[in-house]
PDB file of N, CA and C in Angstrom:
ATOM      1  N   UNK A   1      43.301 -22.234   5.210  1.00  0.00           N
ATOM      2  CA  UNK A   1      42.243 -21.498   5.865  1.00  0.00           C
ATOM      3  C   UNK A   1      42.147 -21.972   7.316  1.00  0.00           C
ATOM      4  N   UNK A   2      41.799 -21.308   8.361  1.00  0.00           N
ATOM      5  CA  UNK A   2      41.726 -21.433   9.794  1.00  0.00           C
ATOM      6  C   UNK A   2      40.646 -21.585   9.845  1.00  0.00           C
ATOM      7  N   UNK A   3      40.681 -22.675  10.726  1.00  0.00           N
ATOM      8  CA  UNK A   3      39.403 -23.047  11.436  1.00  0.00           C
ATOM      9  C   UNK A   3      38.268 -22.326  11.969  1.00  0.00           C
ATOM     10  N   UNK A   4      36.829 -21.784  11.517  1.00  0.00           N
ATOM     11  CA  UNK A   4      35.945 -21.062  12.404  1.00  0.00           C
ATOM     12  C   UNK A   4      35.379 -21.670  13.385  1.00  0.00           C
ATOM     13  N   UNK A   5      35.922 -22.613  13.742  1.00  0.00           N
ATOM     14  CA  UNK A   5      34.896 -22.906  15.081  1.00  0.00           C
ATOM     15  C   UNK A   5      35.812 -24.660  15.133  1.00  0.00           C
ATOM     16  N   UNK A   6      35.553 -24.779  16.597  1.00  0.00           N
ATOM     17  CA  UNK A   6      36.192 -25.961  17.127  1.00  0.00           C
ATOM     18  C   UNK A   6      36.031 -27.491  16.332  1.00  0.00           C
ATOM     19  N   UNK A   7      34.939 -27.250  15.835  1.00  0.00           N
ATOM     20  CA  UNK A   7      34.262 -29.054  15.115  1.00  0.00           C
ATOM     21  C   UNK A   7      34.475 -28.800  13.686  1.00  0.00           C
ATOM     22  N   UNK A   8      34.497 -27.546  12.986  1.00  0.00           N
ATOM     23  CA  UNK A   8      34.836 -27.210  11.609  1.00  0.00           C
ATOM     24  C   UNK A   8      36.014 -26.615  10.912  1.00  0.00           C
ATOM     25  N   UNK A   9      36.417 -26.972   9.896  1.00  0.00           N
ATOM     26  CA  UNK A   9      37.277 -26.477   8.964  1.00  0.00           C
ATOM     27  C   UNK A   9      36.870 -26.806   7.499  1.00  0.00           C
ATOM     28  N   UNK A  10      37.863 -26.280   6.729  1.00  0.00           N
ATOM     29  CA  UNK A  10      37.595 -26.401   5.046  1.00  0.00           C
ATOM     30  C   UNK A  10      38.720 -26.165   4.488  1.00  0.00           C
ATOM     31  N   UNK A  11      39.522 -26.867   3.943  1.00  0.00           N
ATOM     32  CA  UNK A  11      40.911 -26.844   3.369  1.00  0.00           C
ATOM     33  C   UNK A  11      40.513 -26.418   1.470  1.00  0.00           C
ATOM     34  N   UNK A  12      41.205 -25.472   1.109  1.00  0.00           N
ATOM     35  CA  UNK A  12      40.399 -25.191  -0.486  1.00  0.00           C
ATOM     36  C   UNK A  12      42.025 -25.400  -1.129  1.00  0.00           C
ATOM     37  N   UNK A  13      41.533 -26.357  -2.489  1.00  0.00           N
ATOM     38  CA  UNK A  13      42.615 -26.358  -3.705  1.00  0.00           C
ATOM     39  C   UNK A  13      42.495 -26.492  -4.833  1.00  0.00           C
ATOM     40  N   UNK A  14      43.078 -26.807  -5.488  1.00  0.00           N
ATOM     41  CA  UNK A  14      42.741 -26.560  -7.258  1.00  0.00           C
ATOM     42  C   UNK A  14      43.312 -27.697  -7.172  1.00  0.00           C
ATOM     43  N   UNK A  15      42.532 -28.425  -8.656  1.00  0.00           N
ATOM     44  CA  UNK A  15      43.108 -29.780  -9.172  1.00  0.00           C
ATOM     45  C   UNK A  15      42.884 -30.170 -10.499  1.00  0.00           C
ATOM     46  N   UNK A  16      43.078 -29.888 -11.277  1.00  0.00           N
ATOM     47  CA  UNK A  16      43.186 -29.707 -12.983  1.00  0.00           C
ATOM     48  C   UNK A  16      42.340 -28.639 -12.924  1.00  0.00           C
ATOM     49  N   UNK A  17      41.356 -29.043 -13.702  1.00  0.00           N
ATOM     50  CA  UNK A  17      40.152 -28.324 -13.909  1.00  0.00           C
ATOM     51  C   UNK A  17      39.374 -27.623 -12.717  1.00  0.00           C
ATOM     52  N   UNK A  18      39.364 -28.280 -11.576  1.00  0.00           N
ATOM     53  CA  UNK A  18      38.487 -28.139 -10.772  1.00  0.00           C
ATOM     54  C   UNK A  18      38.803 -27.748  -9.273  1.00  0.00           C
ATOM     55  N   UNK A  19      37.635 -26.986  -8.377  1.00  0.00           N
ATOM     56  CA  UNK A  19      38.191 -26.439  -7.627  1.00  0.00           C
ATOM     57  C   UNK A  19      37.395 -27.206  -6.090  1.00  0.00           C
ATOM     58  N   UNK A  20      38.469 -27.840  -5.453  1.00  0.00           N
ATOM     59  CA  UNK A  20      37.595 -28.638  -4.249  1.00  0.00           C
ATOM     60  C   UNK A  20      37.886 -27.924  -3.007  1.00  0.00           C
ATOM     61  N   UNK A  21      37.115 -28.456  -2.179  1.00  0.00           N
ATOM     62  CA  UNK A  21      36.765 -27.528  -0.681  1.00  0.00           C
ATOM     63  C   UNK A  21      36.629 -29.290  -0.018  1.00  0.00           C
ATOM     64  N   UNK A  22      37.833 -29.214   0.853  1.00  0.00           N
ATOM     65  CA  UNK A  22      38.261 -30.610   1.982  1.00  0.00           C
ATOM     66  C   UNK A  22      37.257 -30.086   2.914  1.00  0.00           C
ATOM     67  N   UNK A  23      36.360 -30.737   3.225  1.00  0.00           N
ATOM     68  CA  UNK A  23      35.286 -30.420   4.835  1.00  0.00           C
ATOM     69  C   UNK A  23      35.778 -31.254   5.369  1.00  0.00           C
ATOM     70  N   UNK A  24      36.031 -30.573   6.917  1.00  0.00           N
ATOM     71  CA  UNK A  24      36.681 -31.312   7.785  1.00  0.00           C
ATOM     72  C   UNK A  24      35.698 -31.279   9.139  1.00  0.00           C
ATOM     73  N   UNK A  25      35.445 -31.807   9.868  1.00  0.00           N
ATOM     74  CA  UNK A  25      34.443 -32.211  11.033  1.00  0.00           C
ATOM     75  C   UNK A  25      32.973 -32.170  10.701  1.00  0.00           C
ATOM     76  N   UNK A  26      31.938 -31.150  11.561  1.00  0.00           N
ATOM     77  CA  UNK A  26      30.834 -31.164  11.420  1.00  0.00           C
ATOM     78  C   UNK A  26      30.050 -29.935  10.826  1.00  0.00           C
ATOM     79  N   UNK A  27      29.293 -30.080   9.813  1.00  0.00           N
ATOM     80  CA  UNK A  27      28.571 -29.223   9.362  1.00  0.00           C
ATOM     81  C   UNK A  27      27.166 -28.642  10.038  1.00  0.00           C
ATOM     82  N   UNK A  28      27.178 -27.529  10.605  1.00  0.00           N
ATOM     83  CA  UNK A  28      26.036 -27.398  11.642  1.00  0.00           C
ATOM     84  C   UNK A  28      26.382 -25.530  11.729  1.00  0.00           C
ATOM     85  N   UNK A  29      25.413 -25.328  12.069  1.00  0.00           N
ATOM     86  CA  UNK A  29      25.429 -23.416  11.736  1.00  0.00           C
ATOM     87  C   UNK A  29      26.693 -23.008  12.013  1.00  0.00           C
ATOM     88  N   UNK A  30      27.749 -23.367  12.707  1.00  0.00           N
ATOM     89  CA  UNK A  30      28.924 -22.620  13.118  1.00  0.00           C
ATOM     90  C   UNK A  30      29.799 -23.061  11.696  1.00  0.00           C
ATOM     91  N   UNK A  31      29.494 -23.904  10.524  1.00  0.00           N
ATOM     92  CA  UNK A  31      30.182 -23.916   9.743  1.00  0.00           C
ATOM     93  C   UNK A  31      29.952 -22.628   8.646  1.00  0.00           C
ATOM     94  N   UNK A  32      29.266 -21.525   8.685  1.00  0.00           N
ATOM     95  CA  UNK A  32      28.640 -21.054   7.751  1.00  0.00           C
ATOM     96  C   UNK A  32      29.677 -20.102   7.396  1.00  0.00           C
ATOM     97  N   UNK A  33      30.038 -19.358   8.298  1.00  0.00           N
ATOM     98  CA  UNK A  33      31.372 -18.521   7.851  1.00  0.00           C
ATOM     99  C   UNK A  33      32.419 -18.823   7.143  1.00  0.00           C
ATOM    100  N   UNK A  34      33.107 -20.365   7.466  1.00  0.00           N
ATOM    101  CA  UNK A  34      34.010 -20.841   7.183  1.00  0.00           C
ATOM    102  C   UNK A  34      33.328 -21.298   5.723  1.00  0.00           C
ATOM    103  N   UNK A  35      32.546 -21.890   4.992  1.00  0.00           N
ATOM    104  CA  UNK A  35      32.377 -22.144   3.647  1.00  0.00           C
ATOM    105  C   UNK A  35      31.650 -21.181   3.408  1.00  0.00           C
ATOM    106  N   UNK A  36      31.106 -20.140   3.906  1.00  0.00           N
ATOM    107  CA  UNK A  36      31.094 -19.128   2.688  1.00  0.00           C
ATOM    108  C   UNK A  36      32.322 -18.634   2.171  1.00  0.00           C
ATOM    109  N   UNK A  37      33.203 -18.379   3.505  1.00  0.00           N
ATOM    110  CA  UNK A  37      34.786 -17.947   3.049  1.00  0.00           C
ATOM    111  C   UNK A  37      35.507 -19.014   2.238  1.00  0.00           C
ATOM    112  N   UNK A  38      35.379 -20.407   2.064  1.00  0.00           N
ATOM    113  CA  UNK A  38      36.060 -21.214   1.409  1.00  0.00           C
ATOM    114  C   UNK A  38      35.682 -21.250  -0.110  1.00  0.00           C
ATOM    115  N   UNK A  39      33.854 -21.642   0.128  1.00  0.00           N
ATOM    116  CA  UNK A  39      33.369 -21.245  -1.476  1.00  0.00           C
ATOM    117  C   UNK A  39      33.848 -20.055  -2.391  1.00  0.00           C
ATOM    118  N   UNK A  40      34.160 -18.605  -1.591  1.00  0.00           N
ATOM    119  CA  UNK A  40      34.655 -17.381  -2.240  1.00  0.00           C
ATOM    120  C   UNK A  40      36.158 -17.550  -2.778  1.00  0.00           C
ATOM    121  N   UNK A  41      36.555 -18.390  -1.887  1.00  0.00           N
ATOM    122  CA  UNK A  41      38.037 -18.512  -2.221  1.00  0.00           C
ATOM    123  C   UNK A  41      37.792 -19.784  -3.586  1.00  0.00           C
ATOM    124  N   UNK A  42      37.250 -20.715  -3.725  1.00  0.00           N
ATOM    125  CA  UNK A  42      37.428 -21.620  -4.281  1.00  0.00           C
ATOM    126  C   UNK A  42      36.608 -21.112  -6.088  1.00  0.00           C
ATOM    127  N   UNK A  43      35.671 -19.940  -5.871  1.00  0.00           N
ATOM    128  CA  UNK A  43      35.177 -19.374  -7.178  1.00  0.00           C
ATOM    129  C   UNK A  43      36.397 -18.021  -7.833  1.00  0.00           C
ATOM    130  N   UNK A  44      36.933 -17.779  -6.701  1.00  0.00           N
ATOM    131  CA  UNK A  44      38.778 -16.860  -7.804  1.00  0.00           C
ATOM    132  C   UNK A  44      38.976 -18.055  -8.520  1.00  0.00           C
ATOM    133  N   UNK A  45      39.284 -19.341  -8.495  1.00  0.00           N
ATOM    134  CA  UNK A  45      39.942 -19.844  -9.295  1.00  0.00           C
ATOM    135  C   UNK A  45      39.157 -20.330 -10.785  1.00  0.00           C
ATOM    136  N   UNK A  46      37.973 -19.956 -10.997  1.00  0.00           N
ATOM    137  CA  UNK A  46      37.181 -19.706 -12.033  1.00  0.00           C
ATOM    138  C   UNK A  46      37.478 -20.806 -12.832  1.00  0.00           C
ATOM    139  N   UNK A  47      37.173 -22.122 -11.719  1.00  0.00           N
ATOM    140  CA  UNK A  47      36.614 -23.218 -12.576  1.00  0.00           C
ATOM    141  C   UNK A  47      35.654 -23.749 -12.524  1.00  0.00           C
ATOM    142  N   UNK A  48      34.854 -24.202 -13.761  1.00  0.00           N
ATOM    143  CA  UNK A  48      33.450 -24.733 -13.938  1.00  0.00           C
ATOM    144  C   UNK A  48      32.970 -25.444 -12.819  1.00  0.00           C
ATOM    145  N   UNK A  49      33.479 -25.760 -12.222  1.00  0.00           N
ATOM    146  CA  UNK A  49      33.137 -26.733 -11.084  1.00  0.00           C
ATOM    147  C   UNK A  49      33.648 -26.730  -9.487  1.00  0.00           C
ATOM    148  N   UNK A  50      32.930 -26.998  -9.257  1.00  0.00           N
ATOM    149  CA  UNK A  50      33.466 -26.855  -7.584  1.00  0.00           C
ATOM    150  C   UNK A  50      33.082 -28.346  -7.338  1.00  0.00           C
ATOM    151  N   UNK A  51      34.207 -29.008  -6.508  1.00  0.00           N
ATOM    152  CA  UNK A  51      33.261 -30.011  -5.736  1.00  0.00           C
ATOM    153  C   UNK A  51      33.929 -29.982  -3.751  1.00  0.00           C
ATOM    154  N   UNK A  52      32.638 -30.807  -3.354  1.00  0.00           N
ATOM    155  CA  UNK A  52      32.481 -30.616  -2.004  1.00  0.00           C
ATOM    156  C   UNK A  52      33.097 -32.084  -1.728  1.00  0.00           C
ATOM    157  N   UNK A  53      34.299 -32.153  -1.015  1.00  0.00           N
ATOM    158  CA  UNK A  53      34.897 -33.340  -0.888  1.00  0.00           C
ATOM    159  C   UNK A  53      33.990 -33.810   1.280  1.00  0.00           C
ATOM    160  N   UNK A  54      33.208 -34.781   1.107  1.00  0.00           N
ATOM    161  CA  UNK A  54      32.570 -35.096   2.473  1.00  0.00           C
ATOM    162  C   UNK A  54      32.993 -36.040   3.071  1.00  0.00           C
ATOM    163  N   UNK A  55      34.547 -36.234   2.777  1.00  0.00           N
ATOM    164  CA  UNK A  55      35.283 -37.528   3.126  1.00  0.00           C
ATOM    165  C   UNK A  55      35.571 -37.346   4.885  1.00  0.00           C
ATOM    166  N   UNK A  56      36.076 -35.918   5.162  1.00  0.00           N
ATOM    167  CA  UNK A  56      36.172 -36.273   6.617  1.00  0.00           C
ATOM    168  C   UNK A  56      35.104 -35.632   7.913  1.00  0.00           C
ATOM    169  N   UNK A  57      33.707 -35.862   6.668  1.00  0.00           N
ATOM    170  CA  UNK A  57      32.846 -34.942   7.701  1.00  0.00           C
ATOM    171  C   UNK A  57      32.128 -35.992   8.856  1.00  0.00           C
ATOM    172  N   UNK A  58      31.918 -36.015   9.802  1.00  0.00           N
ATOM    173  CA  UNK A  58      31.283 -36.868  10.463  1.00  0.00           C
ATOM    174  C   UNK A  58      29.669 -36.626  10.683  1.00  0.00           C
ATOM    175  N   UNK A  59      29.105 -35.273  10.631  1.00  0.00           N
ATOM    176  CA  UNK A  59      28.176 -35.221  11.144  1.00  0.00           C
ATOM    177  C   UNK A  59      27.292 -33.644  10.223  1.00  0.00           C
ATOM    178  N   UNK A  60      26.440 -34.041   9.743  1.00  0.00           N
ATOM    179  CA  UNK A  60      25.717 -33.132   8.651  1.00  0.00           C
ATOM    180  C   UNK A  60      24.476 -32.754   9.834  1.00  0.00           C
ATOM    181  N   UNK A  61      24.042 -31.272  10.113  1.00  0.00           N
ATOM    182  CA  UNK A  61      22.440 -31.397  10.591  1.00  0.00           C
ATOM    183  C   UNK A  61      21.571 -30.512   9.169  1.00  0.00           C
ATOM    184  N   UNK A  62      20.676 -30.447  10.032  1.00  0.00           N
ATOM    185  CA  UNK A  62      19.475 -29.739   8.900  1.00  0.00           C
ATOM    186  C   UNK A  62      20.347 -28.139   8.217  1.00  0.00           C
ATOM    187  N   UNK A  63      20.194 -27.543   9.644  1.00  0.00           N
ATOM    188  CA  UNK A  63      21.068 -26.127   8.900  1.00  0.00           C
ATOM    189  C   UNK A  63      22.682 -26.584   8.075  1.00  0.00           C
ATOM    190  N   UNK A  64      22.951 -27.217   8.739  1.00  0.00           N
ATOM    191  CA  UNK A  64      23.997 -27.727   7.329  1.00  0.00           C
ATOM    192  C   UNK A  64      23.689 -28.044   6.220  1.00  0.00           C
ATOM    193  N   UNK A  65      22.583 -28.387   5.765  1.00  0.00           N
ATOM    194  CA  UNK A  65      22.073 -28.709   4.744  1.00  0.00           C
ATOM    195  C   UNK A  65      21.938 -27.518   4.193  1.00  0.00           C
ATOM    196  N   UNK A  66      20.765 -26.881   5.056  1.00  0.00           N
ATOM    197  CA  UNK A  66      20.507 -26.038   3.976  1.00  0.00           C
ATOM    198  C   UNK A  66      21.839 -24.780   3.524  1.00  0.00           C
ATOM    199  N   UNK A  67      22.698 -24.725   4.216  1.00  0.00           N
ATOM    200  CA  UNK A  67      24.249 -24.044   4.129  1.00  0.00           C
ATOM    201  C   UNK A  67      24.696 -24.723   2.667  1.00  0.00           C
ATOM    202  N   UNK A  68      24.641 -26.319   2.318  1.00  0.00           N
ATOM    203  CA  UNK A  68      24.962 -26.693   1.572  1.00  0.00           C
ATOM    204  C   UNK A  68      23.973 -26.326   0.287  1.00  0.00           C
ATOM    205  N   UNK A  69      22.698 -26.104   0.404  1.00  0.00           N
ATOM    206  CA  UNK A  69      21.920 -25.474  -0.299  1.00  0.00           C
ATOM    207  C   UNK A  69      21.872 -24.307  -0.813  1.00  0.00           C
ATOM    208  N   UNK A  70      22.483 -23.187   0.186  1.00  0.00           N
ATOM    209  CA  UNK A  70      22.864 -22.339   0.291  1.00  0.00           C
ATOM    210  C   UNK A  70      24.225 -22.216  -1.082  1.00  0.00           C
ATOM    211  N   UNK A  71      24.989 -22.912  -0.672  1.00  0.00           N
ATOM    212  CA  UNK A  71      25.978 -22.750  -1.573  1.00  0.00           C
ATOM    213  C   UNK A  71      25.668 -23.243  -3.369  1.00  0.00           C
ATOM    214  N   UNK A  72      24.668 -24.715  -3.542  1.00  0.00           N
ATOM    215  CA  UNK A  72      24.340 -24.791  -4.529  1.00  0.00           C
ATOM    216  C   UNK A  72      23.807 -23.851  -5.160  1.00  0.00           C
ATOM    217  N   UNK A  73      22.630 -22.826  -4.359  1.00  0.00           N
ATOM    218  CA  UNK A  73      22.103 -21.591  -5.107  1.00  0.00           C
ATOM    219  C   UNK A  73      23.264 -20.995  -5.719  1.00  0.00           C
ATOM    220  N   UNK A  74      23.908 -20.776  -5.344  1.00  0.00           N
ATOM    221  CA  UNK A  74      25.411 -19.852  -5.379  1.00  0.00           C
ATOM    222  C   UNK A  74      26.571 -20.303  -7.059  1.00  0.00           C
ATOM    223  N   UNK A  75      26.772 -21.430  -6.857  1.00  0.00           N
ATOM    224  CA  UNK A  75      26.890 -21.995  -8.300  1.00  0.00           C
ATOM    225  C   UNK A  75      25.792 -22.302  -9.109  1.00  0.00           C
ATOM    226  N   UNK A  76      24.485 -22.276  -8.950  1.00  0.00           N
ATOM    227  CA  UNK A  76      23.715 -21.998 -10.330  1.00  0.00           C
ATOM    228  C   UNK A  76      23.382 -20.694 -10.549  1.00  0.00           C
ATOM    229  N   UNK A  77      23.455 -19.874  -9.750  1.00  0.00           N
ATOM    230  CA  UNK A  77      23.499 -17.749 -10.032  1.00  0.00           C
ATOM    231  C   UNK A  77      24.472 -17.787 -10.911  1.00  0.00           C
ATOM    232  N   UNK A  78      25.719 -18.335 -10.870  1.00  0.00           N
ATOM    233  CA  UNK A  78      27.368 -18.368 -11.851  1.00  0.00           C
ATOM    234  C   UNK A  78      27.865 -19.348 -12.879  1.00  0.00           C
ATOM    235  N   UNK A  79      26.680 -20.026 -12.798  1.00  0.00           N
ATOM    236  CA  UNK A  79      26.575 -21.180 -14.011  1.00  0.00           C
ATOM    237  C   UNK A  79      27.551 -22.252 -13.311  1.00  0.00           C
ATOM    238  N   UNK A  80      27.745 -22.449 -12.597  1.00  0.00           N
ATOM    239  CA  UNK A  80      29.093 -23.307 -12.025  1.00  0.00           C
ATOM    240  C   UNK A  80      28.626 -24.704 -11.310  1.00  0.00           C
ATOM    241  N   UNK A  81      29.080 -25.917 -11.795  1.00  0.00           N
ATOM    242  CA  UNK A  81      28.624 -27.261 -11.572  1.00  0.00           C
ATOM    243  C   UNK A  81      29.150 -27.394  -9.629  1.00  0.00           C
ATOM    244  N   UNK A  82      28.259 -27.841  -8.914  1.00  0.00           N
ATOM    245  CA  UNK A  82      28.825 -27.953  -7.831  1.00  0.00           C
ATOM    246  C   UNK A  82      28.473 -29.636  -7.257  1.00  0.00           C
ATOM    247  N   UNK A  83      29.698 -30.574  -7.257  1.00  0.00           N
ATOM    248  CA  UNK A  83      29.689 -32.049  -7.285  1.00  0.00           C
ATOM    249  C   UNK A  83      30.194 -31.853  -5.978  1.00  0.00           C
ATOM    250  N   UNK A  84      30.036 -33.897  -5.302  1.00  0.00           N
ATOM    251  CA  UNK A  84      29.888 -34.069  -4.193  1.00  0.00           C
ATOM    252  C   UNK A  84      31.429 -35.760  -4.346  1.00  0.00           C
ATOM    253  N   UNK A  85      31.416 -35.398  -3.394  1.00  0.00           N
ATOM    254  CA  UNK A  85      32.458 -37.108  -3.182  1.00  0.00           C
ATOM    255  C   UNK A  85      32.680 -37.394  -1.301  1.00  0.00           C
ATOM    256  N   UNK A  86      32.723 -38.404  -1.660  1.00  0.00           N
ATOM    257  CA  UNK A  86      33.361 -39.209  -0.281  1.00  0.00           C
ATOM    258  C   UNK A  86      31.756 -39.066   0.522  1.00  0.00           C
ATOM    259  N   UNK A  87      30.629 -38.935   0.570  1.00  0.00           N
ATOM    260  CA  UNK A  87      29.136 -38.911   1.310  1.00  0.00           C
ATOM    261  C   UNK A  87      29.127 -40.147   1.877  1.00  0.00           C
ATOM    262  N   UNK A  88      29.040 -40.692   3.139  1.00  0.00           N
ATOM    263  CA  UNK A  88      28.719 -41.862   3.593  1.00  0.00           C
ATOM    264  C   UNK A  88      27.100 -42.440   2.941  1.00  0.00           C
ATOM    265  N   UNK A  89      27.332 -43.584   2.928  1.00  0.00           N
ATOM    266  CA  UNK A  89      26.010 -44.066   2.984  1.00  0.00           C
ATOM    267  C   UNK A  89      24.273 -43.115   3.190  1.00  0.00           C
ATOM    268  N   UNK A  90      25.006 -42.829   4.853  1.00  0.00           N
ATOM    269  CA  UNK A  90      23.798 -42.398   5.463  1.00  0.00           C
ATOM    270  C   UNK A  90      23.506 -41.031   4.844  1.00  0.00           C
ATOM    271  N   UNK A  91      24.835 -39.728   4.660  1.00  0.00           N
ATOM    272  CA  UNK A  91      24.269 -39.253   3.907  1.00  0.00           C
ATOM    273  C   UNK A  91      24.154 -38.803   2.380  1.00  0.00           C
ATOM    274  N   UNK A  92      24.167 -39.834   1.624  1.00  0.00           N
ATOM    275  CA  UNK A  92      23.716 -39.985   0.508  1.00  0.00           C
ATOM    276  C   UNK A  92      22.430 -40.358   0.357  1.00  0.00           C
ATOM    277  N   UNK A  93      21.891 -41.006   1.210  1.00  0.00           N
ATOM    278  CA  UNK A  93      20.701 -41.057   1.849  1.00  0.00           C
ATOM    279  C   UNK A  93      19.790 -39.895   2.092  1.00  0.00           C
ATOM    280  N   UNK A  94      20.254 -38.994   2.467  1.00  0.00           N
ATOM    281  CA  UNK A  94      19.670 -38.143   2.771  1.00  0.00           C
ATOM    282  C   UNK A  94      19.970 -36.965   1.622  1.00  0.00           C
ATOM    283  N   UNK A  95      20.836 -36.844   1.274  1.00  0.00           N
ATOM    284  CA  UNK A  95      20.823 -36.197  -0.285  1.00  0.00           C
ATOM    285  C   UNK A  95      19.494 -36.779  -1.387  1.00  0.00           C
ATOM    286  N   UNK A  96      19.504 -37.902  -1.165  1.00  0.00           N
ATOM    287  CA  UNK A  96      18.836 -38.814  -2.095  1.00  0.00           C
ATOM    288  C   UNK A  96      16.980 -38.293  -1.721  1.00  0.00           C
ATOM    289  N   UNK A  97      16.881 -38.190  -0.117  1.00  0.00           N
ATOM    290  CA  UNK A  97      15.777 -38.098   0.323  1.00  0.00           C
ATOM    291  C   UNK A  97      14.811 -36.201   0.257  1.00  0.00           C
ATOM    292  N   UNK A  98      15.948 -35.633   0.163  1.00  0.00           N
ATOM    293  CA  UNK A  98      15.981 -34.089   0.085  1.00  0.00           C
ATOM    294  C   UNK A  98      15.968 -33.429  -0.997  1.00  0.00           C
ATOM    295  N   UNK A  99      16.634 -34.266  -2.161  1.00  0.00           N
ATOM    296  CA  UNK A  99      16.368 -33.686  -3.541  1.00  0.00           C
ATOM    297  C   UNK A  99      17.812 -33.096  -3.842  1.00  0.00           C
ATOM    298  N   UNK A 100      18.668 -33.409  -3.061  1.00  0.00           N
ATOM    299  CA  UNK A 100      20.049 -32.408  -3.761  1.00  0.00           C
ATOM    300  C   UNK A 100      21.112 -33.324  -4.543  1.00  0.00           C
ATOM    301  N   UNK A 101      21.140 -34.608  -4.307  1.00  0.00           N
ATOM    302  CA  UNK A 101      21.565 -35.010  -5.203  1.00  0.00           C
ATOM    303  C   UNK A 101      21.062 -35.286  -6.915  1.00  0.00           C
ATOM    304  N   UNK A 102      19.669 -34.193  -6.914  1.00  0.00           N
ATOM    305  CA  UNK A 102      19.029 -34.124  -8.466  1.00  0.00           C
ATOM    306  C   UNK A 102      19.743 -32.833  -9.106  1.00  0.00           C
ATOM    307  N   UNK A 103      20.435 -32.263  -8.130  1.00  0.00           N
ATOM    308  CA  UNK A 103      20.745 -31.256  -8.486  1.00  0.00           C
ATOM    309  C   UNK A 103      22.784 -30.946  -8.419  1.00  0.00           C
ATOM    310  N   UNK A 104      23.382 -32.093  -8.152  1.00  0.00           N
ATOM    311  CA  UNK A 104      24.332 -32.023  -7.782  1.00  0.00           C
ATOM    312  C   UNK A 104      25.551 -33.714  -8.132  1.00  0.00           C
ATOM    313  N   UNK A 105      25.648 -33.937  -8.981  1.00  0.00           N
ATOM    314  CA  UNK A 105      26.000 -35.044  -8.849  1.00  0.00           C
ATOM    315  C   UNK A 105      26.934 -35.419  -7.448  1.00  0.00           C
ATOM    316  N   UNK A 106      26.925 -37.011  -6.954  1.00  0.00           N
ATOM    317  CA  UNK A 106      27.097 -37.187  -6.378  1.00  0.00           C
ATOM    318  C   UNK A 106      28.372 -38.653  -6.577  1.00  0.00           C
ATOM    319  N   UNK A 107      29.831 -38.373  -6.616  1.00  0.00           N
ATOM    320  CA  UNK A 107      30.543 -39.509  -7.018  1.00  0.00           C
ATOM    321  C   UNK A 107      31.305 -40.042  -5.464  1.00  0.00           C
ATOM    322  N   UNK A 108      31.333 -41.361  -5.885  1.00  0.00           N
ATOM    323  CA  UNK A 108      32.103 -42.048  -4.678  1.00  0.00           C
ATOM    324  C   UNK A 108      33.572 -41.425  -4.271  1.00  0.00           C
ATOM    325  N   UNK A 109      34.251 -40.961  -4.837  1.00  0.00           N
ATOM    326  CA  UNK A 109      35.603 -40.746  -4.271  1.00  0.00           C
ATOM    327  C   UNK A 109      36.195 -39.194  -5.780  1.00  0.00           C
ATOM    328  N   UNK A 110      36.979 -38.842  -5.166  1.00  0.00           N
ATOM    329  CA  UNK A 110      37.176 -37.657  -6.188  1.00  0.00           C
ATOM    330  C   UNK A 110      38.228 -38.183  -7.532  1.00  0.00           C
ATOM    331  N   UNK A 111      38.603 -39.195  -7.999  1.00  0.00           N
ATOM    332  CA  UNK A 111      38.899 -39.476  -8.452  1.00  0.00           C
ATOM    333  C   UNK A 111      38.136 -39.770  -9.896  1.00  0.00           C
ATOM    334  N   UNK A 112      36.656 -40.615  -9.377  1.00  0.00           N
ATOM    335  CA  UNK A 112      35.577 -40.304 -10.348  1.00  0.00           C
ATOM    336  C   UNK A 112      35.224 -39.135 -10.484  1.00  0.00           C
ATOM    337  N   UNK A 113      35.451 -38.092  -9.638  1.00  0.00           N
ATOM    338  CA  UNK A 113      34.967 -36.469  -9.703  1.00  0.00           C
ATOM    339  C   UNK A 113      35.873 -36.316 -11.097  1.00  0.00           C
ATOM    340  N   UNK A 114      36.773 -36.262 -10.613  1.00  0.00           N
ATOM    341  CA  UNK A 114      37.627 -35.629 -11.870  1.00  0.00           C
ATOM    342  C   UNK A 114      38.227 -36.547 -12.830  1.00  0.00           C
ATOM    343  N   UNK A 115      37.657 -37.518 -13.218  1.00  0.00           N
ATOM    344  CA  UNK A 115      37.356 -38.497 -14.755  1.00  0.00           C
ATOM    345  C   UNK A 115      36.293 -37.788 -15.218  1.00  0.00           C
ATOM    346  N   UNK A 116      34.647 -37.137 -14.579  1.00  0.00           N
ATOM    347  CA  UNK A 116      33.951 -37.014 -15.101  1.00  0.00           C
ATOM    348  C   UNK A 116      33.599 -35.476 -15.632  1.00  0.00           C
ATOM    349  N   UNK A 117      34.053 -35.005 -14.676  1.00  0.00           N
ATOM    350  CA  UNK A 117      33.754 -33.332 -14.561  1.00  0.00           C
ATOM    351  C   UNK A 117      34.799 -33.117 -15.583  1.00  0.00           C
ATOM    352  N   UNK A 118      36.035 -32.863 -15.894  1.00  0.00           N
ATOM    353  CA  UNK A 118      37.145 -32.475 -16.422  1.00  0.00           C
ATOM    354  C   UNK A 118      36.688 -32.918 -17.604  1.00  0.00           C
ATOM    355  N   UNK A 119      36.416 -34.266 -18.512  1.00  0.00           N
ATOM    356  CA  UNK A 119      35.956 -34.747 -19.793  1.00  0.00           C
ATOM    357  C   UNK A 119      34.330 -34.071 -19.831  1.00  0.00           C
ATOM    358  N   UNK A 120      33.762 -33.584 -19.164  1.00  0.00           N
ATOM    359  CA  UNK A 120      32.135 -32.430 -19.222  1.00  0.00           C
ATOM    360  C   UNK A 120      32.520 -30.987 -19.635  1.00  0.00           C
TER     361      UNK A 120
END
């Protein structure tokens, strides 16, 4: 997938079971096109799960959030688990402080993603 905007991208693939979306730079309103188009691409492959890999994001704002909110609505309309990996500290923090990690599990690296999701 091509880049929508200079600070964002989203690389989408399949990996057993599950279907991940690579975020690449910063999440901030100019990302919205690009993961709605990645999430669409990543629900053809009609697996239970999506997860949001936040390993190379540097910089989350509010409207990114709620974009990411945005998308959680989106897998509970389709019954579809939507997990998190690679969140720095700070924002796991702020997942933690916002309420979306009650709604989203949240694993250190995708490796625990897919020990846990795939045996669910």
């Amino acid at each position: 997938m091509e880049p929508q905007s200079d600070s964002f991208r989203v690389q989408v693939r399949r990996r057993d079971s599950l279907a991940v979306l690579d975020l690449f730079g910063d999440i901030d309103g100019f990302a919205d096109a690009a993961l709605d188009a990645a999430y669409s691409e990543a629900e053809a492959f009609a697996t239970s799960a999506i997860m949001l890999n936040f390993g190379n994001v540097g910089y989350i704002n509010s409207t990114g959030i709620a974009l990411i909110v945005g998308l959680l609505a989106r897998a509970r309309k389709t019954q579809r688990r939507l997990v998190t990996c690679g969140l720095s500290e700070h924002y796991r923090e702020i997942f933690n402080i916002t309420r979306l990690s009650d709604f989203m599990t949240v694993y250190d690296d995708e490796e625990s993603a897919l020990r846990e999701v795939v045996v669910a």
